[in-house]
Protein backbone atom coordinates (compact mmCIF):
# COMPACT_ATOMS: atom_id res chain seq x y z
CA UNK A 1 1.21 24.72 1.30
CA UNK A 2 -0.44 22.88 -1.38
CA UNK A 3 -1.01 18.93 -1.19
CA UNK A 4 -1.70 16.58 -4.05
CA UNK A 5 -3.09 13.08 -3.35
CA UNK A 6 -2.06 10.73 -5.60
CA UNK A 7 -2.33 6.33 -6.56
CA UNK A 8 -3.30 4.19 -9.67
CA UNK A 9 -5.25 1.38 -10.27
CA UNK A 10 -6.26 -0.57 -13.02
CA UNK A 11 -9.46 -3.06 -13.39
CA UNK A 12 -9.77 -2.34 -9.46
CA UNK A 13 -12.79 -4.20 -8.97
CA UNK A 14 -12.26 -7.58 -11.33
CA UNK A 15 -9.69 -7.60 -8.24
CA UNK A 16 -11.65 -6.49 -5.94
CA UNK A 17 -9.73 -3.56 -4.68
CA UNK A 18 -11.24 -0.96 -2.63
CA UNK A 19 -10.00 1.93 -4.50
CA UNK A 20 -12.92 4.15 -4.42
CA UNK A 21 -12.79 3.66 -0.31
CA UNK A 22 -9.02 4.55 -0.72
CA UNK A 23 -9.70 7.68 -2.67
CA UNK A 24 -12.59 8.88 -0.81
CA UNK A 25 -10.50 8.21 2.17
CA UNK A 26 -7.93 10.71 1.31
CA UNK A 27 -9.17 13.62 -0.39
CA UNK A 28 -10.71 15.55 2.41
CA UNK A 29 -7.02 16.09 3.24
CA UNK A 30 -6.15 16.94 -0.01
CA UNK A 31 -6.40 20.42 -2.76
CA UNK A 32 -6.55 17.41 -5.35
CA UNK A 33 -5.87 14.00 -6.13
CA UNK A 34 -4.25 12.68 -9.21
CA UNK A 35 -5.23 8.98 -9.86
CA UNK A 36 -3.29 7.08 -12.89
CA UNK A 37 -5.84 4.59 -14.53
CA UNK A 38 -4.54 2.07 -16.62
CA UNK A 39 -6.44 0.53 -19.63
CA UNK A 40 -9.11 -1.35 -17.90
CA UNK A 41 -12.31 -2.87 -18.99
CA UNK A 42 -14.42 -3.16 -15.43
CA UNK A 43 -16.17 0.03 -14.87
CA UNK A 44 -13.12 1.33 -13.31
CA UNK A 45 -12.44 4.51 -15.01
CA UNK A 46 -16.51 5.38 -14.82
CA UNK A 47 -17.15 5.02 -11.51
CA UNK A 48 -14.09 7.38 -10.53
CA UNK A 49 -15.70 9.78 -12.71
CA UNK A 50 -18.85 9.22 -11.05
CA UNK A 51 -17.30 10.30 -7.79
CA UNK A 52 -18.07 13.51 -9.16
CA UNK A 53 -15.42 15.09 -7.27
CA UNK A 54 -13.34 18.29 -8.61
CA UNK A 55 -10.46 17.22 -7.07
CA UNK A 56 -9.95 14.56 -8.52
CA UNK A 57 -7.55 14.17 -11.57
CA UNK A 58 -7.74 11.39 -13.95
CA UNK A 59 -4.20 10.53 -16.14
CA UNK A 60 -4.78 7.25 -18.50
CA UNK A 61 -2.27 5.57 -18.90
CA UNK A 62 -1.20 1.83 -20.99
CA UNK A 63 0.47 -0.45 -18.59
CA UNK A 64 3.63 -1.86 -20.43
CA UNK A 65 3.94 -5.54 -19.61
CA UNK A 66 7.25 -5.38 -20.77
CA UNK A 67 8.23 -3.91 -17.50
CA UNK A 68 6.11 -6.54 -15.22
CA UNK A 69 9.29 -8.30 -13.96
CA UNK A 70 10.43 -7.11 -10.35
CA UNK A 71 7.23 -5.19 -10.07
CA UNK A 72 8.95 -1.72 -11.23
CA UNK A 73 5.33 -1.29 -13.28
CA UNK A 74 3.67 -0.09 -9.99
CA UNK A 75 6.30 1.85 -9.83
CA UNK A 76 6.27 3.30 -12.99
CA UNK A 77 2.48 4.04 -12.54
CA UNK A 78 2.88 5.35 -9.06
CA UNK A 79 5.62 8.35 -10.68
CA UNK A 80 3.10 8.72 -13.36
CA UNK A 81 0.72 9.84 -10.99
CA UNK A 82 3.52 11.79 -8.68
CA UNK A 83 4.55 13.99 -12.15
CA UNK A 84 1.05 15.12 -12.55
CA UNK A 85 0.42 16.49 -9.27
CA UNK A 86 0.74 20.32 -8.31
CA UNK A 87 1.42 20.32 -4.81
CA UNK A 88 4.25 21.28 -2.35
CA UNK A 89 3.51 17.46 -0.97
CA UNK A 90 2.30 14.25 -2.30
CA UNK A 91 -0.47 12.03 -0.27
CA UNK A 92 0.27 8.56 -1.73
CA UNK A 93 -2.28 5.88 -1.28
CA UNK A 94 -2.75 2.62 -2.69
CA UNK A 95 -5.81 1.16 -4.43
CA UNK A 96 -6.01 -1.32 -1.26
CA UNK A 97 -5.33 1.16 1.33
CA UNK A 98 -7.67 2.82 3.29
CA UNK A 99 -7.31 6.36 5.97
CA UNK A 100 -9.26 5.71 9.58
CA UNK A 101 -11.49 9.69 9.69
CA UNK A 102 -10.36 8.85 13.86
CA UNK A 103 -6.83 9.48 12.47
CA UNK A 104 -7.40 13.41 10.91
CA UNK A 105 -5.80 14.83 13.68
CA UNK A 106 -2.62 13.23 13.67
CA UNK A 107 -2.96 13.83 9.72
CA UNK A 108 -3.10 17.59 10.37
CA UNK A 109 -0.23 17.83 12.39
CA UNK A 110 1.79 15.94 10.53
CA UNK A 111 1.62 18.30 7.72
CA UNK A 112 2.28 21.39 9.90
CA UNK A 113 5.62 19.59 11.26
CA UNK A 114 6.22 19.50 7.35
CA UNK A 115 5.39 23.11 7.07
CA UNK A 116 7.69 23.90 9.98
CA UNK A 117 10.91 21.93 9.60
CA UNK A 118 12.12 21.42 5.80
CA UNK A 119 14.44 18.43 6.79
CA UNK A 120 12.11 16.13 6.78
CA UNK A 121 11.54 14.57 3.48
CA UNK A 122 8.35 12.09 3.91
CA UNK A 123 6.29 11.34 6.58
CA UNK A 124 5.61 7.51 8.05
CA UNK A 125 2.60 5.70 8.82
CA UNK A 126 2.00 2.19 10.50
CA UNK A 127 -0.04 -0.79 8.67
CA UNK A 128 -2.26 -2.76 9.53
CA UNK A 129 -2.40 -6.13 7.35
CA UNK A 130 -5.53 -7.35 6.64
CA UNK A 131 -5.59 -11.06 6.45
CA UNK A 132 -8.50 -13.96 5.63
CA UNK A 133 -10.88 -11.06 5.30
CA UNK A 134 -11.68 -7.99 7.55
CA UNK A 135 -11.33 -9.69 11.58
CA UNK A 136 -7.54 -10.84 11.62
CA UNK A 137 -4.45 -8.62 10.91
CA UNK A 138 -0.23 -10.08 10.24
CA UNK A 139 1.61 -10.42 13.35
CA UNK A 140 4.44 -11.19 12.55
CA UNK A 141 8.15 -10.07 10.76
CA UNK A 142 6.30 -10.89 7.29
CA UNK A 143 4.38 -7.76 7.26
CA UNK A 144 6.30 -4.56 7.14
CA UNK A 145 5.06 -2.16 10.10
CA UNK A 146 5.37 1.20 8.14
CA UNK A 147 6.23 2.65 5.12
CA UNK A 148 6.13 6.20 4.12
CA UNK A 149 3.29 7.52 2.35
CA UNK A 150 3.54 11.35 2.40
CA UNK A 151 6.76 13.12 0.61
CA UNK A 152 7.59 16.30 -0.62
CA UNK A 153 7.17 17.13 -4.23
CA UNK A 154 10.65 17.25 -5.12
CA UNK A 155 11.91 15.44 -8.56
CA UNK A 156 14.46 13.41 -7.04
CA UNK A 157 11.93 11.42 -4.53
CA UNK A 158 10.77 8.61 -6.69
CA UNK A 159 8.57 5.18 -6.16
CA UNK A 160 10.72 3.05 -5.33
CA UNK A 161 10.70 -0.90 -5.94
CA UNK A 162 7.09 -1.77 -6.90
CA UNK A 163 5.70 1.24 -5.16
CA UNK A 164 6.16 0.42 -1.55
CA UNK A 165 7.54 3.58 -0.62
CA UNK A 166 9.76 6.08 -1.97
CA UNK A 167 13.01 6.87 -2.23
CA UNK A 168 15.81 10.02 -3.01
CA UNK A 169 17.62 9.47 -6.33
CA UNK A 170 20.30 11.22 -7.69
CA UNK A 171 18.64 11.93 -10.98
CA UNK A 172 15.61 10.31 -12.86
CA UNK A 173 17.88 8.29 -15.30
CA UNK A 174 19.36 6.54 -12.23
CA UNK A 175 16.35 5.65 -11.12
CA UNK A 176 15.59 3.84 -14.49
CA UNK A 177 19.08 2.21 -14.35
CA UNK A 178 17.74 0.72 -10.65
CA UNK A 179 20.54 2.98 -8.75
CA UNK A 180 19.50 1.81 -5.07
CA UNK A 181 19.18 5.89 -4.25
CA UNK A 182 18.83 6.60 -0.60
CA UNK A 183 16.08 6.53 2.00
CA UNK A 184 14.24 9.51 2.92
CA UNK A 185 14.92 11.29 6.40
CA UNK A 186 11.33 10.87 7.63
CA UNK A 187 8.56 12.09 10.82
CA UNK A 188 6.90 9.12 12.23
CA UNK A 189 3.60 9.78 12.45
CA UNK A 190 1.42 6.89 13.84
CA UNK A 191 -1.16 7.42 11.52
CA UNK A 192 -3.00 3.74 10.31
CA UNK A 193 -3.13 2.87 6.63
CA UNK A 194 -5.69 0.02 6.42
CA UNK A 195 -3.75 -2.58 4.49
CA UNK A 196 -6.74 -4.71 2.95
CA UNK A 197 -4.34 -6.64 0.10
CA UNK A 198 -5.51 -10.14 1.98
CA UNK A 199 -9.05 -9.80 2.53
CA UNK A 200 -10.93 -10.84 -0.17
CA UNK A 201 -13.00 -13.85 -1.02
CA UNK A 202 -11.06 -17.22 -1.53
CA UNK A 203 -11.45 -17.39 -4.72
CA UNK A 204 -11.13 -13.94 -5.73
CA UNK A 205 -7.85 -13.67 -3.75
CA UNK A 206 -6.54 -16.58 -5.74
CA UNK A 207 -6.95 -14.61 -8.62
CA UNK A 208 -5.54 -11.40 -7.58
CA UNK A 209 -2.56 -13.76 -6.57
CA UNK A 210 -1.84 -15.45 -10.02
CA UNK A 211 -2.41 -11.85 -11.46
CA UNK A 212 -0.23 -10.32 -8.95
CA UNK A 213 2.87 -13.21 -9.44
CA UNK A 214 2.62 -12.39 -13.17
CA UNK A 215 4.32 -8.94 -12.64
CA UNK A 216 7.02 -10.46 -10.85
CA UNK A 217 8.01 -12.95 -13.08
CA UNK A 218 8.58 -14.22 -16.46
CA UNK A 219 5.78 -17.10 -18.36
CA UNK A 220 7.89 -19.69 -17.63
CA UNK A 221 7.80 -19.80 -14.16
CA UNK A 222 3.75 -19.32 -14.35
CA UNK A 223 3.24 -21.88 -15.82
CA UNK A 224 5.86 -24.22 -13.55
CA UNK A 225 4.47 -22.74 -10.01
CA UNK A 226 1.08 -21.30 -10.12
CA UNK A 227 -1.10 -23.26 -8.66
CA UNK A 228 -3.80 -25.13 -10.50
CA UNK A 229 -6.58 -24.32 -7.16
CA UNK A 230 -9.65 -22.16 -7.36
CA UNK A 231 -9.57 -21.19 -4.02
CA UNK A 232 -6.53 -19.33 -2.24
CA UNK A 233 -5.34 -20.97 0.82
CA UNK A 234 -5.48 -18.58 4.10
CA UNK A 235 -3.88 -21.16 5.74
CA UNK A 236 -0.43 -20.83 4.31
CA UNK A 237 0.78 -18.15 6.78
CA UNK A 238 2.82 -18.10 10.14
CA UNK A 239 0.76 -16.33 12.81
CA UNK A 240 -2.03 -13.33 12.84
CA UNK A 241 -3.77 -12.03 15.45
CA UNK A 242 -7.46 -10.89 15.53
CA UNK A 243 -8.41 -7.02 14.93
CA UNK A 244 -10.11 -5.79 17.77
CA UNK A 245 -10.40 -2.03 16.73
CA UNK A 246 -12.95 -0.92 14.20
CA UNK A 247 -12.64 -0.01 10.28
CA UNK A 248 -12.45 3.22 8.65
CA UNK A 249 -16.37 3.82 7.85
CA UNK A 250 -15.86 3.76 4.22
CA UNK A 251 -15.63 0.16 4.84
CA UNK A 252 -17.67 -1.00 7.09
CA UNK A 253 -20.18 -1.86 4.02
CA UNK A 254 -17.73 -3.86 2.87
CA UNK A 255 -16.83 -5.39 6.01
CA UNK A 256 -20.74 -6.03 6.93
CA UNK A 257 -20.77 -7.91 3.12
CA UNK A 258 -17.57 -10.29 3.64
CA UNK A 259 -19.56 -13.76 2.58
CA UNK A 260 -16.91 -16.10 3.36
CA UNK A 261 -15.20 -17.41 7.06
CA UNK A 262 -11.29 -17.71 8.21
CA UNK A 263 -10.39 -18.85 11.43
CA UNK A 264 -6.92 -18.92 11.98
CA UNK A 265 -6.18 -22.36 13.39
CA UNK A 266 -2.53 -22.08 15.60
CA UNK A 267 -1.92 -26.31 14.61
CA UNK A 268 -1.38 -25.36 10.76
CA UNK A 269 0.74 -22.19 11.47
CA UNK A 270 3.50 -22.11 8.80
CA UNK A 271 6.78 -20.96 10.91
CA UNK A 272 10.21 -21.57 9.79
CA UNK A 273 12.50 -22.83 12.75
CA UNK A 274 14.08 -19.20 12.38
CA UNK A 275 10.91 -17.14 11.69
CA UNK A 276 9.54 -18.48 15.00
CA UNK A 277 12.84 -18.02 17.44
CA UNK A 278 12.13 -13.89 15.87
CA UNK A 279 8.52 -13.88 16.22
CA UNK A 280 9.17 -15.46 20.06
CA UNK A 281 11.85 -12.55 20.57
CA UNK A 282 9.87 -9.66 19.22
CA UNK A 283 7.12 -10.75 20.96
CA UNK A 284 8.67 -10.86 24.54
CA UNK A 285 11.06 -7.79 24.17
CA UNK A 286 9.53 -5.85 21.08
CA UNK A 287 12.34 -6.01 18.74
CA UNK A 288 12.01 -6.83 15.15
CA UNK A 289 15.86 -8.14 15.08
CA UNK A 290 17.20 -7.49 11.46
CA UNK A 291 13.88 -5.81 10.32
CA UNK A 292 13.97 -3.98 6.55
CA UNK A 293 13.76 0.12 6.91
CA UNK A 294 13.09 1.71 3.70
CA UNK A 295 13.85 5.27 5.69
CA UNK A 296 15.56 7.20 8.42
CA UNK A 297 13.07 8.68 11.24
CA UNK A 298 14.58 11.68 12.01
CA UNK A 299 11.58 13.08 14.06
CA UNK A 300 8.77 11.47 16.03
CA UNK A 301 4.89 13.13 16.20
CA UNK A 302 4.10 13.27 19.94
């Protein structure tokens, strides 16, 4: 059984994305990993290519902004990278995602339940959410627990939305006509994908946000509701909880570097009178009441 890593990224570090973590995080696991690189004018491309790794595939690719709206361009460059690869199964990892090395075993036998029992279509991982920097993770209903990030190579599994997991599609043109397709029947592997989309410097996150808003909507609306700040509020969230574990050693660099402080202060905690009657629920009995599953766990890893 052959496996294919595979992501994208483009001008990862203007935004500070960890993508050469998230790469090197993945490919012992891998027979080669296909990474799409859009047009970027950071270094980007080069210091892939100084990875010096022959695993590692590089596709370039032009993002089309014409496509920004709804995020379907992460998407689009997420199947870019998926039709290039060779393998039986695709690895998918994000430029901001990052593999614990305490978590290869569970890795391992996760693709030998693949090997063994061709029902299962993708395999699901747990997240942790990375927010204010590298000491507090999401707690609450706003964070999605899982998502799948291995799948078999099969044409009909596509990237679905703007890349957060994948989906079964009856063909590839009803995927472009944004036919809902179906979720995949999936292992549940409790594998951790470091999540580290919220931990950046203020102001850097504040421009990762602005840049990240502009693929969801139209100029318009930039221009009516982006904010006119420097400096990204970390305040503006419901509830997190500090990280008491330790980070994938690929980042602890990183972590050691973070120049900036967040201290989650309870009194400025932005629940809705709903959000908090869930949060109080799930965190009493454990149930996520109405929670979004993008799949079907068919089989758990024990």
């Amino acid at each position: 059984m052959k496996i294919s890593g595979f992501s994208y990224v483009r001008n990862g570090f203007e935004f500070g994305y960890p993508f050469l973590e998230s790469i090197q995080s993945v490919l012992p696991y891998v027979d080669e990993f296909v990474m799409a690189v859009g047009d970027s004018n950071d270094g980007t491309r080069q210091a892939i290519e100084q990875l010096n790794n022959p695993k590692i595939k590089i596709i370039d690719t032009i993002w089309d902004m014409s496509q920004r709206e709804g995020g379907k361009l992460f998407a689009t460059q997420a199947n870019i990278a998926l039709d290039n690869i060779s393998g039986d199964i695709g690895f998918h990892i994000q430029a901001d995602e990052v593999l614990h090395e305490d978590d290869a075993k569970l890795i391992l036998q996760s693709f030998k339940e693949l090997e063994k029992d061709n029902t299962i279509e993708g395999v699901l991982f747990d997240f942790l959410n990375f927010y204010g920097g590298y000491h507090y993770i999401g707690s609450t209903r706003k964070w999605h627990r899982r998502e799948i990030r291995i799948i078999r190579n099969q044409k009909n599994i596509r990237s679905f939305r703007d890349s957060q997991g994948f989906r079964f599609y009856p063909s590839y043109q009803e995927w472009q006509n944004n036919h809902p397709g179906r979720p995949l029947r999936v292992l549940y592997s409790p594998v951790r994908i470091f999540h580290y989309s919220y931990a950046r410097n203020p102001k850097l996150m504040q421009k990762k946000s602005n840049f990240f808003n502009s693929f969801w909507h139209d100029d318009n609306w930039l221009k009516k509701h982006l904010p006119k700040k420097e400096e990204f509020d970390y305040n503006q969230v419901d509830a997190v909880k500090k990280f008491e574990g330790t980070h994938p050693h690929l980042m602890r660099e990183k972590v050691a570097q973070q120049d900036w402080e967040f201290t989650f202060d309870p009194k400025k905690s932005r629940f809705t009178p709903k959000g908090k009657i869930l949060h109080i629920i799930e965190k009493n009995t454990g149930l996520r009441i109405g929670e979004y599953k993008n799949y079907r766990i068919i089989k758990k890893l024990r």
